[in-house]
PDB file of N, CA and C in Angstrom:
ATOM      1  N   UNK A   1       0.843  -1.165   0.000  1.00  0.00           N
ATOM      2  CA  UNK A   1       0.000   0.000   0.000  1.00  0.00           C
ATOM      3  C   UNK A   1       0.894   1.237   0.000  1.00  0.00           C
ATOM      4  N   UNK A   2       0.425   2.131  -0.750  1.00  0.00           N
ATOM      5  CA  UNK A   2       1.042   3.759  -0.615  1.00  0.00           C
ATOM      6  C   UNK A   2       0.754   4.495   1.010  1.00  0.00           C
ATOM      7  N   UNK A   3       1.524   4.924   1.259  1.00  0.00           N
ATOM      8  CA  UNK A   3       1.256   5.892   2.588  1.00  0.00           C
ATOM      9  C   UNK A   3       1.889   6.824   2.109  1.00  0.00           C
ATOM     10  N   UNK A   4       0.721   7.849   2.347  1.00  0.00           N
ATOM     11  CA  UNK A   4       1.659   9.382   2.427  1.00  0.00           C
ATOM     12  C   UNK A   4       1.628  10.356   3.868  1.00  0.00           C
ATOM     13  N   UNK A   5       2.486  10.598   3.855  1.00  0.00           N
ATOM     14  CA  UNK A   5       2.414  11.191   5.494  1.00  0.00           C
ATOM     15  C   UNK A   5       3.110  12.580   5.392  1.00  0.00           C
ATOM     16  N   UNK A   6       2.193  13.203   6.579  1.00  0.00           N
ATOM     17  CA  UNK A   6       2.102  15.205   6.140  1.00  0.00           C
ATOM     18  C   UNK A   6       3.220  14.789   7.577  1.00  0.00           C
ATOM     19  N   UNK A   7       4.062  15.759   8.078  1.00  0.00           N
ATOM     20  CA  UNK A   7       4.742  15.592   9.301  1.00  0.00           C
ATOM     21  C   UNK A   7       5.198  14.931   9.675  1.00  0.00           C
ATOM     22  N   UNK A   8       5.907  13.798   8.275  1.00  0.00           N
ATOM     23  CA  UNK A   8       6.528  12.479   8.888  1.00  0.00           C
ATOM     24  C   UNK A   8       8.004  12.773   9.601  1.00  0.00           C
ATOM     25  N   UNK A   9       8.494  13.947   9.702  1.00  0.00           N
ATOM     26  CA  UNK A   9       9.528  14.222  10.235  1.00  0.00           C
ATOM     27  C   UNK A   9       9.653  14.325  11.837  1.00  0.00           C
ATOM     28  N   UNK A  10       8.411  14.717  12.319  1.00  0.00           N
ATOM     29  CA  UNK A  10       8.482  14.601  13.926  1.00  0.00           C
ATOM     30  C   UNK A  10       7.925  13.513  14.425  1.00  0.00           C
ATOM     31  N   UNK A  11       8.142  13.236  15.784  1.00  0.00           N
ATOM     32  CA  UNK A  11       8.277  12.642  16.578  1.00  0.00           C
ATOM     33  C   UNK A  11       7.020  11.476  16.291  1.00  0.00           C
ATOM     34  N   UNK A  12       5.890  11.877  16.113  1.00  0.00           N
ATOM     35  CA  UNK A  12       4.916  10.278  15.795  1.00  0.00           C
ATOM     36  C   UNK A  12       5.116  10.041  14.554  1.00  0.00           C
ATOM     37  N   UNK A  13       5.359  11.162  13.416  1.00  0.00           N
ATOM     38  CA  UNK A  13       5.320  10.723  12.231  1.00  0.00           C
ATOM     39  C   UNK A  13       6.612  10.008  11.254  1.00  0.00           C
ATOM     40  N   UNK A  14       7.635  10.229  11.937  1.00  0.00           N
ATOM     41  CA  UNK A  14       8.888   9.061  11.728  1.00  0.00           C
ATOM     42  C   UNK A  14       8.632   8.026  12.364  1.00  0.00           C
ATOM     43  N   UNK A  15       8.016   7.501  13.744  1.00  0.00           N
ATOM     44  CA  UNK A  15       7.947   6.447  14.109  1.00  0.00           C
ATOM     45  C   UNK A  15       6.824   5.607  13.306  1.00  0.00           C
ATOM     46  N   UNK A  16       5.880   6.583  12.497  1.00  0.00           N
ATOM     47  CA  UNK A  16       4.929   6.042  11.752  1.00  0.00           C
ATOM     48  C   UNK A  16       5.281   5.368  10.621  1.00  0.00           C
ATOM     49  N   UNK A  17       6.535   6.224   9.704  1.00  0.00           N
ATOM     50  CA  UNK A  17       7.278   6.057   8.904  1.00  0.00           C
ATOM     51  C   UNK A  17       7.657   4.498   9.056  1.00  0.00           C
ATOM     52  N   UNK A  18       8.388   5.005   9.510  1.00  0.00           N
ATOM     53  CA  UNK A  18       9.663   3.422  10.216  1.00  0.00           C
ATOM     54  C   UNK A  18       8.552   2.149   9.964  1.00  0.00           C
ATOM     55  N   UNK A  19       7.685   2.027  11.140  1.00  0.00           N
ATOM     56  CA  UNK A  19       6.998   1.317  11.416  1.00  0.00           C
ATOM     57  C   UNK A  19       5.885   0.428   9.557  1.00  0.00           C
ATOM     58  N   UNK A  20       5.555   1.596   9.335  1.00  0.00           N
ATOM     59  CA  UNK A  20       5.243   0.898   7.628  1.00  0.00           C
ATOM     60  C   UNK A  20       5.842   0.500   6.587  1.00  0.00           C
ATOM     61  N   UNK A  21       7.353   0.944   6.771  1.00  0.00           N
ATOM     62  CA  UNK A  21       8.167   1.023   6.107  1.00  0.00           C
ATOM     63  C   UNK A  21       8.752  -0.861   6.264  1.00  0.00           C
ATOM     64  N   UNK A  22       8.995  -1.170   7.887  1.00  0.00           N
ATOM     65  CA  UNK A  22       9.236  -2.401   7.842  1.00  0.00           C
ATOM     66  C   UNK A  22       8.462  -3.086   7.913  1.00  0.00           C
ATOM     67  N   UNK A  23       7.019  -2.882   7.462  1.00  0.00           N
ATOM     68  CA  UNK A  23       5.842  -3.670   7.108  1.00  0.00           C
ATOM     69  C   UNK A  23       5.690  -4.060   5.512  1.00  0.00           C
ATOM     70  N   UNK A  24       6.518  -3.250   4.399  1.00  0.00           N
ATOM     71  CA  UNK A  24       6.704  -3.465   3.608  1.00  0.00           C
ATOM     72  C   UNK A  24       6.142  -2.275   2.834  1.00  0.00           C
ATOM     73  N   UNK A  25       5.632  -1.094   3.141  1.00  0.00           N
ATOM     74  CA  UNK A  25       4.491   0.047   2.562  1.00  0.00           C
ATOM     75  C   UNK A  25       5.323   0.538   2.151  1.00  0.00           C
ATOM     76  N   UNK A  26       5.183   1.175   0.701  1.00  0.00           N
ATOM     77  CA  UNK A  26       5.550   2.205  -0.112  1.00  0.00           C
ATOM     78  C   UNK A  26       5.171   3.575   0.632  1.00  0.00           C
ATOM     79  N   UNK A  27       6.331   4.146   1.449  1.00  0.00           N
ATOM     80  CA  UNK A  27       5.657   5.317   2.193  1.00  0.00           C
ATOM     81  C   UNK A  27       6.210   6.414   1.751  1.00  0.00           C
ATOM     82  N   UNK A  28       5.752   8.055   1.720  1.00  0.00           N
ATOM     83  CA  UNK A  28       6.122   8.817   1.723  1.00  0.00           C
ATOM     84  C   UNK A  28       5.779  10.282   2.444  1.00  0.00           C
ATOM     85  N   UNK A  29       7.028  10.928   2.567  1.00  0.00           N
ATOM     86  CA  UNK A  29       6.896  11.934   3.804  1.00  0.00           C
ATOM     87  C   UNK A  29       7.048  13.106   2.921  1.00  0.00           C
ATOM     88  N   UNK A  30       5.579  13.830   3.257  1.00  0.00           N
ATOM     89  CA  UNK A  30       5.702  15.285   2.998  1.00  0.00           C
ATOM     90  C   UNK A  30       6.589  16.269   3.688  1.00  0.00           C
ATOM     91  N   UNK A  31       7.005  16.935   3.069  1.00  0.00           N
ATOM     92  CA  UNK A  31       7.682  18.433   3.883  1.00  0.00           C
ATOM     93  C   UNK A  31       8.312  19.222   3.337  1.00  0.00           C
ATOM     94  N   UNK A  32       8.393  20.566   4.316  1.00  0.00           N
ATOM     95  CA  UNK A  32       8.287  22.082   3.836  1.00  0.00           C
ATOM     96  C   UNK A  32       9.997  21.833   2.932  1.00  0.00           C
ATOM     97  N   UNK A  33      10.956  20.995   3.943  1.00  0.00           N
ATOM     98  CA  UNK A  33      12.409  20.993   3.525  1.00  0.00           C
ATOM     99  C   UNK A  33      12.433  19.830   3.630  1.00  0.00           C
ATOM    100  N   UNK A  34      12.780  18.861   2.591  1.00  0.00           N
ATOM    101  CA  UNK A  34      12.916  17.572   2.657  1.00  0.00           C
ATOM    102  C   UNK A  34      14.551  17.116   2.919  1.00  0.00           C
ATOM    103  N   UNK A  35      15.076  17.759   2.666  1.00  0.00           N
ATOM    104  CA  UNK A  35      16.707  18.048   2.766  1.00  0.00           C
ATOM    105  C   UNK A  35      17.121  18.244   4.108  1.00  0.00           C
ATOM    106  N   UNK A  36      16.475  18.660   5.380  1.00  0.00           N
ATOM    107  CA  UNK A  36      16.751  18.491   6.179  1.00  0.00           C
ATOM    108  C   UNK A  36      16.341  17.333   7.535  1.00  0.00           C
ATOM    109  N   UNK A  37      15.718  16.535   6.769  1.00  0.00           N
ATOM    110  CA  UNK A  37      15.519  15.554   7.773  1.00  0.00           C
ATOM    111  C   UNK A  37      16.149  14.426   7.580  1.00  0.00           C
ATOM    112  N   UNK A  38      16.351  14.210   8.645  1.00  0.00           N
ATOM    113  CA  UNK A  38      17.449  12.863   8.791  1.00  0.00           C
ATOM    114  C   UNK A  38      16.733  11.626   9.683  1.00  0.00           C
ATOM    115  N   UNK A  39      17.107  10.210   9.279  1.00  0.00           N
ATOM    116  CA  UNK A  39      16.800   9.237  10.075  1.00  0.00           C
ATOM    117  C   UNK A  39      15.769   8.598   9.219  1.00  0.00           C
ATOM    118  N   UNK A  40      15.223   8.627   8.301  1.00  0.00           N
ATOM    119  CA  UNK A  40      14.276   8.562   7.554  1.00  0.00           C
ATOM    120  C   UNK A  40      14.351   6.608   7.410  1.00  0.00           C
ATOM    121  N   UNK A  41      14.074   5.801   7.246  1.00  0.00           N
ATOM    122  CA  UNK A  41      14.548   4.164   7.010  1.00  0.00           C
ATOM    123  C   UNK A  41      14.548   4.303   5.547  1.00  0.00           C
ATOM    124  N   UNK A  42      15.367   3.529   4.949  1.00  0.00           N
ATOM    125  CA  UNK A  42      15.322   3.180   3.509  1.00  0.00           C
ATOM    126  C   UNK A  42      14.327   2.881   3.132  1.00  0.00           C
ATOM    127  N   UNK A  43      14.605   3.248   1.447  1.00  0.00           N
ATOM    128  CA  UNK A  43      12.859   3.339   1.167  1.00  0.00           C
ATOM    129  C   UNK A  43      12.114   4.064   1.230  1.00  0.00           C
ATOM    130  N   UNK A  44      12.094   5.590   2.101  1.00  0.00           N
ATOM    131  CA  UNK A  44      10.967   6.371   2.299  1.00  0.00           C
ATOM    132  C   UNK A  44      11.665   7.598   1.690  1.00  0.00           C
ATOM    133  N   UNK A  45      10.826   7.349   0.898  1.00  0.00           N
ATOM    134  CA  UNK A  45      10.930   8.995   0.371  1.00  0.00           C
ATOM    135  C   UNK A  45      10.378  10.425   0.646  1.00  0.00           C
ATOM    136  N   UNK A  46      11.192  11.155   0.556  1.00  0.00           N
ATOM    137  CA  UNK A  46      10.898  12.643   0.985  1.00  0.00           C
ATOM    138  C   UNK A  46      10.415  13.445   0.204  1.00  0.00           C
ATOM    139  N   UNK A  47       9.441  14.037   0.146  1.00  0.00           N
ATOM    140  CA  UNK A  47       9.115  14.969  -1.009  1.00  0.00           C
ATOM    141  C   UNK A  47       8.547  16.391  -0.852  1.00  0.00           C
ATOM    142  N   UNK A  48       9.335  17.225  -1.559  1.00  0.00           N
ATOM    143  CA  UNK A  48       8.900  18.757  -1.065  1.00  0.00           C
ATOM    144  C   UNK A  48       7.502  19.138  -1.187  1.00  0.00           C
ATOM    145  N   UNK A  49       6.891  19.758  -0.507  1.00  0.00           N
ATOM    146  CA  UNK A  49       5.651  20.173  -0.720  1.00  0.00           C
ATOM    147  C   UNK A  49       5.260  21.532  -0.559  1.00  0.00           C
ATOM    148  N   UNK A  50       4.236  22.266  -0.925  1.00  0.00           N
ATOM    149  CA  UNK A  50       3.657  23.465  -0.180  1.00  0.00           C
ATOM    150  C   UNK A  50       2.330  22.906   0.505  1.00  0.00           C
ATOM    151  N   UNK A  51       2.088  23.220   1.574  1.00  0.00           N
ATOM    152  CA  UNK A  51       0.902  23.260   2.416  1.00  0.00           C
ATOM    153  C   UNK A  51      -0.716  24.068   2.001  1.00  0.00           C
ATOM    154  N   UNK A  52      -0.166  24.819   1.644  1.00  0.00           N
ATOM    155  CA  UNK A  52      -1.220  26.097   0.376  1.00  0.00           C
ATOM    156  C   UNK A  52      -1.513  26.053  -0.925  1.00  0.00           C
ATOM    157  N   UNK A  53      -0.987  24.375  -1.693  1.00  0.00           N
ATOM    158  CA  UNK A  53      -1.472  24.232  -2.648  1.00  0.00           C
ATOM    159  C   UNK A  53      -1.273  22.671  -3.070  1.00  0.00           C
ATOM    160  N   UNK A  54      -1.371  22.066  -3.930  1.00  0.00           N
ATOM    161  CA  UNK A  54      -1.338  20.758  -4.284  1.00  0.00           C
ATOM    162  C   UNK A  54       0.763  20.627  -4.525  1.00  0.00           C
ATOM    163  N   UNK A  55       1.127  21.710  -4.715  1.00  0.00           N
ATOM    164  CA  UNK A  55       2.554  21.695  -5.420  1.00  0.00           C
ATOM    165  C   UNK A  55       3.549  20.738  -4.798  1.00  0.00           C
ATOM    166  N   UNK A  56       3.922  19.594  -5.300  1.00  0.00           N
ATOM    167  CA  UNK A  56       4.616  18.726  -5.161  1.00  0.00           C
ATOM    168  C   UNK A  56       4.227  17.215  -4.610  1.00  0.00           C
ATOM    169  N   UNK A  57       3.198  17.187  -4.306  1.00  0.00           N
ATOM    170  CA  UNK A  57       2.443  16.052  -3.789  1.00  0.00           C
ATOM    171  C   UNK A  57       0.990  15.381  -5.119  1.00  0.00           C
ATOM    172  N   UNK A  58       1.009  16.251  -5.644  1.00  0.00           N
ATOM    173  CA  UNK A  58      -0.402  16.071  -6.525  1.00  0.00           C
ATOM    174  C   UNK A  58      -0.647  14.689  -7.493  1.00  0.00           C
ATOM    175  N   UNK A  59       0.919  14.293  -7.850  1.00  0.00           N
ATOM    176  CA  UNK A  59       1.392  13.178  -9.045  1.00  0.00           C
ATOM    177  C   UNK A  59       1.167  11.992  -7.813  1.00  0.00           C
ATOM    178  N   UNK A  60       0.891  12.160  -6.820  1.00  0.00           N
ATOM    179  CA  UNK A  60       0.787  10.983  -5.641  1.00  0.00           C
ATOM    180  C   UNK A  60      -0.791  10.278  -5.562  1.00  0.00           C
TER     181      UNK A  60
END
């Protein structure tokens, strides 16, 4: 399954990450700077977004 996750960078939403990620889910983490988050598990991709419009998430 696809997961997309808004705030996968803090504290529930990396453990959310993680957690689907070694379930086998195609997951991905929205955010403002995708470049700065670290710890992410292999496999999950980061993808820039704006919050105020569809821009960068929409092809999902």
């Amino acid at each position: 399954m696809r997961v997309i996750i808004t705030g996968g960078s803090g504290l529930i939403g990396s453990a959310l990450a993680s957690q689907l990620a070694s379930d086998k889910h195609e997951v991905i983490v929205l955010s403002r700077n995708p470049e700065s988050i670290s710890g992410l598990p292999d496999g999950v991709k980061a993808v820039k977004w704006d919050a105020k419009s569809a821009e960068g998430w929409a092809e999902f």
